[in-house]
C-alpha atoms as a PDB file:
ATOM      1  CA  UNK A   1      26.803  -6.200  51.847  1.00  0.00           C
ATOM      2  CA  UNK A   2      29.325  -8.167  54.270  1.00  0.00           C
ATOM      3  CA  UNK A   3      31.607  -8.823  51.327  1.00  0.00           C
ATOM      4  CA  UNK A   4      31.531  -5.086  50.468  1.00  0.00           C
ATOM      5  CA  UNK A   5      32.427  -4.547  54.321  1.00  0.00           C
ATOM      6  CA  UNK A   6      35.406  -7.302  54.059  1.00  0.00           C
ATOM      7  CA  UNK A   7      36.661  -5.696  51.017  1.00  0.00           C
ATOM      8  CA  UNK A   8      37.066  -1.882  52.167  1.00  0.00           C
ATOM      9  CA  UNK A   9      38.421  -3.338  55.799  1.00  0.00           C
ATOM     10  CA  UNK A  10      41.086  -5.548  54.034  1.00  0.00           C
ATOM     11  CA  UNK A  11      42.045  -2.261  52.063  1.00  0.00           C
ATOM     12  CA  UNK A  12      42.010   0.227  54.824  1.00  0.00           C
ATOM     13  CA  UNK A  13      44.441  -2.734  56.510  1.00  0.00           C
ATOM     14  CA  UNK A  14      46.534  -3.076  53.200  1.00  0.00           C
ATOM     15  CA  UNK A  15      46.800   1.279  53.152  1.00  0.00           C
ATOM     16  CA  UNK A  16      47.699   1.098  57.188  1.00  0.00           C
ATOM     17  CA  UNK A  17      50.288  -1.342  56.830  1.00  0.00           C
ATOM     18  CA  UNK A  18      52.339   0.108  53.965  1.00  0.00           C
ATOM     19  CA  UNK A  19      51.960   3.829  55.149  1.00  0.00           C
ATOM     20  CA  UNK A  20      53.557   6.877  52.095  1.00  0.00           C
ATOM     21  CA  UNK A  21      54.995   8.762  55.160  1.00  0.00           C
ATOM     22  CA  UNK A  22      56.789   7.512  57.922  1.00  0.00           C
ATOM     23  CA  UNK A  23      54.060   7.912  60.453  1.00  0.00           C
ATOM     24  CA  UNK A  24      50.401   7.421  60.183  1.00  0.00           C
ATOM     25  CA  UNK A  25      49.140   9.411  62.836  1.00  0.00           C
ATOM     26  CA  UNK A  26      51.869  12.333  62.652  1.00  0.00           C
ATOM     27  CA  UNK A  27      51.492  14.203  59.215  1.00  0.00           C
ATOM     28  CA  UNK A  28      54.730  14.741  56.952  1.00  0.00           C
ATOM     29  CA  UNK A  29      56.982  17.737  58.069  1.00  0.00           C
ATOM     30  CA  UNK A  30      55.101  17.487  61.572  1.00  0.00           C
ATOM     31  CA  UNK A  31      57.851  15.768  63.548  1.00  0.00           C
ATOM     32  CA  UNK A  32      60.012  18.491  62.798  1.00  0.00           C
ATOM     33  CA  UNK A  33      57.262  21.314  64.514  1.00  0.00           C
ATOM     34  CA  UNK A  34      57.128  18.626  67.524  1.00  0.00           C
ATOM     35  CA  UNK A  35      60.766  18.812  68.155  1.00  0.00           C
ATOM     36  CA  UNK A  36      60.895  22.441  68.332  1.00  0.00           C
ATOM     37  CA  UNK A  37      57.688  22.525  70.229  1.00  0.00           C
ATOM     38  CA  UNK A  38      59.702  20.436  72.761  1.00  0.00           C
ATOM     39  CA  UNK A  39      63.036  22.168  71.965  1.00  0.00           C
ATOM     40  CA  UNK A  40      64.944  23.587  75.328  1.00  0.00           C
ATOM     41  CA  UNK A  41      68.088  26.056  76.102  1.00  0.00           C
ATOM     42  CA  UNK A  42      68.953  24.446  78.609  1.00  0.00           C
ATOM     43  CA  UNK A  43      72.268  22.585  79.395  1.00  0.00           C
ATOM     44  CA  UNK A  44      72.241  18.401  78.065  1.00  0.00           C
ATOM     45  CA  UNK A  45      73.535  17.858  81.526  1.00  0.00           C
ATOM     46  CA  UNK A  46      70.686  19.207  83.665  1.00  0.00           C
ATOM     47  CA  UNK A  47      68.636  18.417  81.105  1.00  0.00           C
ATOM     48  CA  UNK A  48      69.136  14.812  82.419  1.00  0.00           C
ATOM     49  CA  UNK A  49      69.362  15.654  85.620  1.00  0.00           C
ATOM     50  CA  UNK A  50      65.628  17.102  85.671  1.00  0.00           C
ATOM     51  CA  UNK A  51      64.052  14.196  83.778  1.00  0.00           C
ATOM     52  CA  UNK A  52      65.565  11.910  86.111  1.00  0.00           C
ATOM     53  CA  UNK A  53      64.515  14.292  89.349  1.00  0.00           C
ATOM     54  CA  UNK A  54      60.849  14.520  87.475  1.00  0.00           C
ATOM     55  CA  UNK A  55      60.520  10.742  86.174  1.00  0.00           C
ATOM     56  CA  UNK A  56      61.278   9.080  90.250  1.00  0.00           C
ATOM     57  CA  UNK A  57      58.746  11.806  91.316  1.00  0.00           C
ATOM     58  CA  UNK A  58      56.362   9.483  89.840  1.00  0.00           C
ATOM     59  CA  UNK A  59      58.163   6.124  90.436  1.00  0.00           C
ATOM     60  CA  UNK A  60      60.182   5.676  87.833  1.00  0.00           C
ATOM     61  CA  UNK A  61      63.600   4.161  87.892  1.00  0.00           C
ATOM     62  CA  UNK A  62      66.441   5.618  85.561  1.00  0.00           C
ATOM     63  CA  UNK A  63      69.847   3.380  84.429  1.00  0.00           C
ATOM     64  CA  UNK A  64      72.036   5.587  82.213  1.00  0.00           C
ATOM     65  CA  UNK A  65      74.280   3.716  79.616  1.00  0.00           C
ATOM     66  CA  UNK A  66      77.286   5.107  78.536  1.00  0.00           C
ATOM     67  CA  UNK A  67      76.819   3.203  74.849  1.00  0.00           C
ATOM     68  CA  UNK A  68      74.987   1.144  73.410  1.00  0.00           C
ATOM     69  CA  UNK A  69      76.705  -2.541  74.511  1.00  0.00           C
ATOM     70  CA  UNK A  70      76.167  -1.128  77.998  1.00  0.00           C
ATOM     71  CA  UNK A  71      72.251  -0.539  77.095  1.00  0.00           C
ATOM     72  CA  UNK A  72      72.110  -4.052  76.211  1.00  0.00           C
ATOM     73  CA  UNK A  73      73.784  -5.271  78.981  1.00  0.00           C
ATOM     74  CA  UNK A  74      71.473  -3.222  81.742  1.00  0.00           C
ATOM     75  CA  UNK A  75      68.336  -4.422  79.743  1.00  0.00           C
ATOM     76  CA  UNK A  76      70.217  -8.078  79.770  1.00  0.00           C
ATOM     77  CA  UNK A  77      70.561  -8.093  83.402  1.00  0.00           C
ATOM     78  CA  UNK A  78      66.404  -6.506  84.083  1.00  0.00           C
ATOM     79  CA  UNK A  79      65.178  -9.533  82.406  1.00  0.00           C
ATOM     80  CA  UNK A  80      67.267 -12.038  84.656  1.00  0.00           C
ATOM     81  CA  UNK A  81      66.490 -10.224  87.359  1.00  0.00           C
ATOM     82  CA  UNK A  82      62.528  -9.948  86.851  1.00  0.00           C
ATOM     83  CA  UNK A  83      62.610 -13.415  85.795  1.00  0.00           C
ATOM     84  CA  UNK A  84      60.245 -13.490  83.417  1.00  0.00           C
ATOM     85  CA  UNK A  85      59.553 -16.042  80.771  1.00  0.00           C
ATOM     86  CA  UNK A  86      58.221 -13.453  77.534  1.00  0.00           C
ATOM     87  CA  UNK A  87      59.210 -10.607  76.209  1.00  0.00           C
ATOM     88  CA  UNK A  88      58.140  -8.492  73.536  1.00  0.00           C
ATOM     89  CA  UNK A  89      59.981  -6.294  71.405  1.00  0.00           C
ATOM     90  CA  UNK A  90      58.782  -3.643  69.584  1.00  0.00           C
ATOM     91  CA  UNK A  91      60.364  -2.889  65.918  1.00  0.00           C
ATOM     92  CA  UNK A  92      61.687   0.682  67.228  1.00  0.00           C
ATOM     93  CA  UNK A  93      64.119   1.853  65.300  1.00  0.00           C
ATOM     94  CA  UNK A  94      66.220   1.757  68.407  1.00  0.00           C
ATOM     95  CA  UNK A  95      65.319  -1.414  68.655  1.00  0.00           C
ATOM     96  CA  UNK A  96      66.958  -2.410  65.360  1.00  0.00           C
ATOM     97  CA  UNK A  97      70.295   0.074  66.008  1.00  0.00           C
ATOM     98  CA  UNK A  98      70.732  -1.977  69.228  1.00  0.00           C
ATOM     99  CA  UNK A  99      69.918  -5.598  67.256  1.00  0.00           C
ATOM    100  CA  UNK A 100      67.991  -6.523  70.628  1.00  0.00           C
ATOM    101  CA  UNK A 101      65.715  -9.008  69.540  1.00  0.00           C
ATOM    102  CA  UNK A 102      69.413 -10.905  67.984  1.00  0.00           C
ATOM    103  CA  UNK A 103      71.129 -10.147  71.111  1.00  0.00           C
ATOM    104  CA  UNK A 104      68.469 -10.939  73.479  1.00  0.00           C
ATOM    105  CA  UNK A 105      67.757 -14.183  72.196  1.00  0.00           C
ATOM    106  CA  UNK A 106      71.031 -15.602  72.005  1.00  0.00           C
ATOM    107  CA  UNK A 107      72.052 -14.846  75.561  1.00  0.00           C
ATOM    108  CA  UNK A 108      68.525 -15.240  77.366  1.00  0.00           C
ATOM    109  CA  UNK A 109      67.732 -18.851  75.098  1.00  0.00           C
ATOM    110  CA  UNK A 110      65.416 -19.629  77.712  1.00  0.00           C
ATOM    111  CA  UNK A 111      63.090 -16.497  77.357  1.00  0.00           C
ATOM    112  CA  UNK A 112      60.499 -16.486  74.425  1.00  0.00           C
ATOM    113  CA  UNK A 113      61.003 -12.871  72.743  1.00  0.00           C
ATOM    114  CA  UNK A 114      57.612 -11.754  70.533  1.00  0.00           C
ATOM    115  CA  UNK A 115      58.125  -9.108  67.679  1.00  0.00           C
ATOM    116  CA  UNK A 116      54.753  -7.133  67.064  1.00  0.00           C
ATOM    117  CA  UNK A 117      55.514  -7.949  63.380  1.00  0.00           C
ATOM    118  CA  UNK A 118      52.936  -9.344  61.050  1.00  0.00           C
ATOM    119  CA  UNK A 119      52.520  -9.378  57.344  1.00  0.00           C
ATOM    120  CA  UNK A 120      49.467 -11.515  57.244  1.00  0.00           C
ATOM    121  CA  UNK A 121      45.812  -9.665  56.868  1.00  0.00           C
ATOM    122  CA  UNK A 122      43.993 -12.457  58.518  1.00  0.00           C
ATOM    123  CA  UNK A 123      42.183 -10.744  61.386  1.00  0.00           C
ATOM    124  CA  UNK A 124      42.199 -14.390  63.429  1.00  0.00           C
ATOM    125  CA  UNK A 125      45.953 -14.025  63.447  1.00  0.00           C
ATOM    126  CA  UNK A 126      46.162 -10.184  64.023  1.00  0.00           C
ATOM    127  CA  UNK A 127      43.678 -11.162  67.119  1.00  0.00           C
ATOM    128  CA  UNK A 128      46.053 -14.041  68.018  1.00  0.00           C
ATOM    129  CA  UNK A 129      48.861 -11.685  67.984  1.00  0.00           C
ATOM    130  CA  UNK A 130      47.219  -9.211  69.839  1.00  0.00           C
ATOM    131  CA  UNK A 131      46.176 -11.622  72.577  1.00  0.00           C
ATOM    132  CA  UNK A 132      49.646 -12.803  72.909  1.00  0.00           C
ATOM    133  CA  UNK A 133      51.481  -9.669  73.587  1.00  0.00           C
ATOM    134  CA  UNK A 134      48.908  -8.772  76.239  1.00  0.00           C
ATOM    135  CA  UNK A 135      50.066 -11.821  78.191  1.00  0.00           C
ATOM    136  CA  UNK A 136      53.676 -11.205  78.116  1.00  0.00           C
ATOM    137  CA  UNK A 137      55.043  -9.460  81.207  1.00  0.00           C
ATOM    138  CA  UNK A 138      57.444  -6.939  79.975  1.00  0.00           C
ATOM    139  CA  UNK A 139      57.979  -4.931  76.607  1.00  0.00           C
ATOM    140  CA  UNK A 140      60.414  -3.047  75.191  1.00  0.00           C
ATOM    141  CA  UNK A 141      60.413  -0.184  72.714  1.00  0.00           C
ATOM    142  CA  UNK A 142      61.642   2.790  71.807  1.00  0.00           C
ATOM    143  CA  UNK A 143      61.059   6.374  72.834  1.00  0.00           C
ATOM    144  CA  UNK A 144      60.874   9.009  70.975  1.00  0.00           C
ATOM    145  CA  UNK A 145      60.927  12.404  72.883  1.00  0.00           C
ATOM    146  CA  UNK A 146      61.997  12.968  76.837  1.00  0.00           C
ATOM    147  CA  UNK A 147      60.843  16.139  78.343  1.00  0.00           C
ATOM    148  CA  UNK A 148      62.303  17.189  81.054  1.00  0.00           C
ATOM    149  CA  UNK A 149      60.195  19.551  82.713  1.00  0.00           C
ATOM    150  CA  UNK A 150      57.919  17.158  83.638  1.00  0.00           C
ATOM    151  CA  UNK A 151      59.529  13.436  83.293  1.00  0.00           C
ATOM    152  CA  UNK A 152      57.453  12.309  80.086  1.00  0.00           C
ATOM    153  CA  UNK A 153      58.407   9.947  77.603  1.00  0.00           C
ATOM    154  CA  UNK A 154      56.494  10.541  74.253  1.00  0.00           C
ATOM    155  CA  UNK A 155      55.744   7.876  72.065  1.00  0.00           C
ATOM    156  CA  UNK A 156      54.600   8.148  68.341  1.00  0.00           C
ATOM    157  CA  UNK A 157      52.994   5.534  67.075  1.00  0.00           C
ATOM    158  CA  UNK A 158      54.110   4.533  63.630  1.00  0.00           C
ATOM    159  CA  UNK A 159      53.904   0.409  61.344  1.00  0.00           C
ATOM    160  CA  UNK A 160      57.547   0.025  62.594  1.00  0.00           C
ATOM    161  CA  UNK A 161      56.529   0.657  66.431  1.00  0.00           C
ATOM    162  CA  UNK A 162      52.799   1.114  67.228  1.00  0.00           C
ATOM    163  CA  UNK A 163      51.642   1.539  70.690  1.00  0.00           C
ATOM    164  CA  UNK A 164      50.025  -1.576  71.365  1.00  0.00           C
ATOM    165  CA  UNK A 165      53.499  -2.512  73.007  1.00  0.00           C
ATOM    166  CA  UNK A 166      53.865   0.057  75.063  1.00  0.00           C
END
């Protein structure tokens, strides 16, 4: 019975981590009905302008980057300024466009950076991993909606950038 249990959990893990569609938990073709769900008229520029207003209603701090190098360089300069000795970075497909974890690493040599990344099916080392990131101070991922109205960043969990991080 407990290697019948081992064997279906090992191949619901082998199915989760080699999804056929680029999210497990949103369905093929749904990404495109969330974006017009969350689709506005309005201006880009106030558009901005709200989410910021609505996002430091609830304590959150905005930095706008002009490009990417200036991205970098603004998340470059929170970690020396926070200090802190982890980070972990999510595999976001931001997070790849940007190269962080290569760009982080070479200038901050001093800071450990953590990928959630791991192609092993040993539960001990899943658990390890697991135990790990919820140590580390800081994280960094990707978003992948804004809306405005109401200063929410929404997050879909997919292999490439599950929520754990976040």
């Amino acid at each position: 019975m407990n290697d019948s249990r081992s064997q279906i959990l090992r191949m619901v893990r082998l199915a989760l981590a080699t999804p056929t569609h680029l999210s497990h938990s949103v369905p093929p073709g749904a990404q495109l009905n969330i974006r017009n769900l969350f689709a506005s008229s309005a201006e880009p520029g106030s558009l901005v302008d709200r989410f910021r207003k609505e996002f430091e209603r609830v304590s959150g701090e905005i930095i706008l980057s002009s490009d990417a190098f200036a991205a970098v360089d603004a998340i470059l300069r929170f970690i020396e300024k926070e200090g802190v000795g982890s980070v972990v970075i999510s595999h976001h497909e931001i997070c790849h466009r940007l190269s962080l974890l290569e760009r982080l690493s070479s200038a901050l040599p001093q800071v450990k950076f953590i990928t959630e990344n791991i192609k092993s099916e040993d539960s001990f080392q899943r658990a390890r991993l697991k135990d790990q990131m919820s140590r580390v101070p800081l994280s960094i991922t990707g978003i992948d909606y804004l809306i405005a109205d109401i200063g929410t960043m929404v997050t879909i969990a997919h292999p490439q950038a599950s929520r754990q991080i976040s």
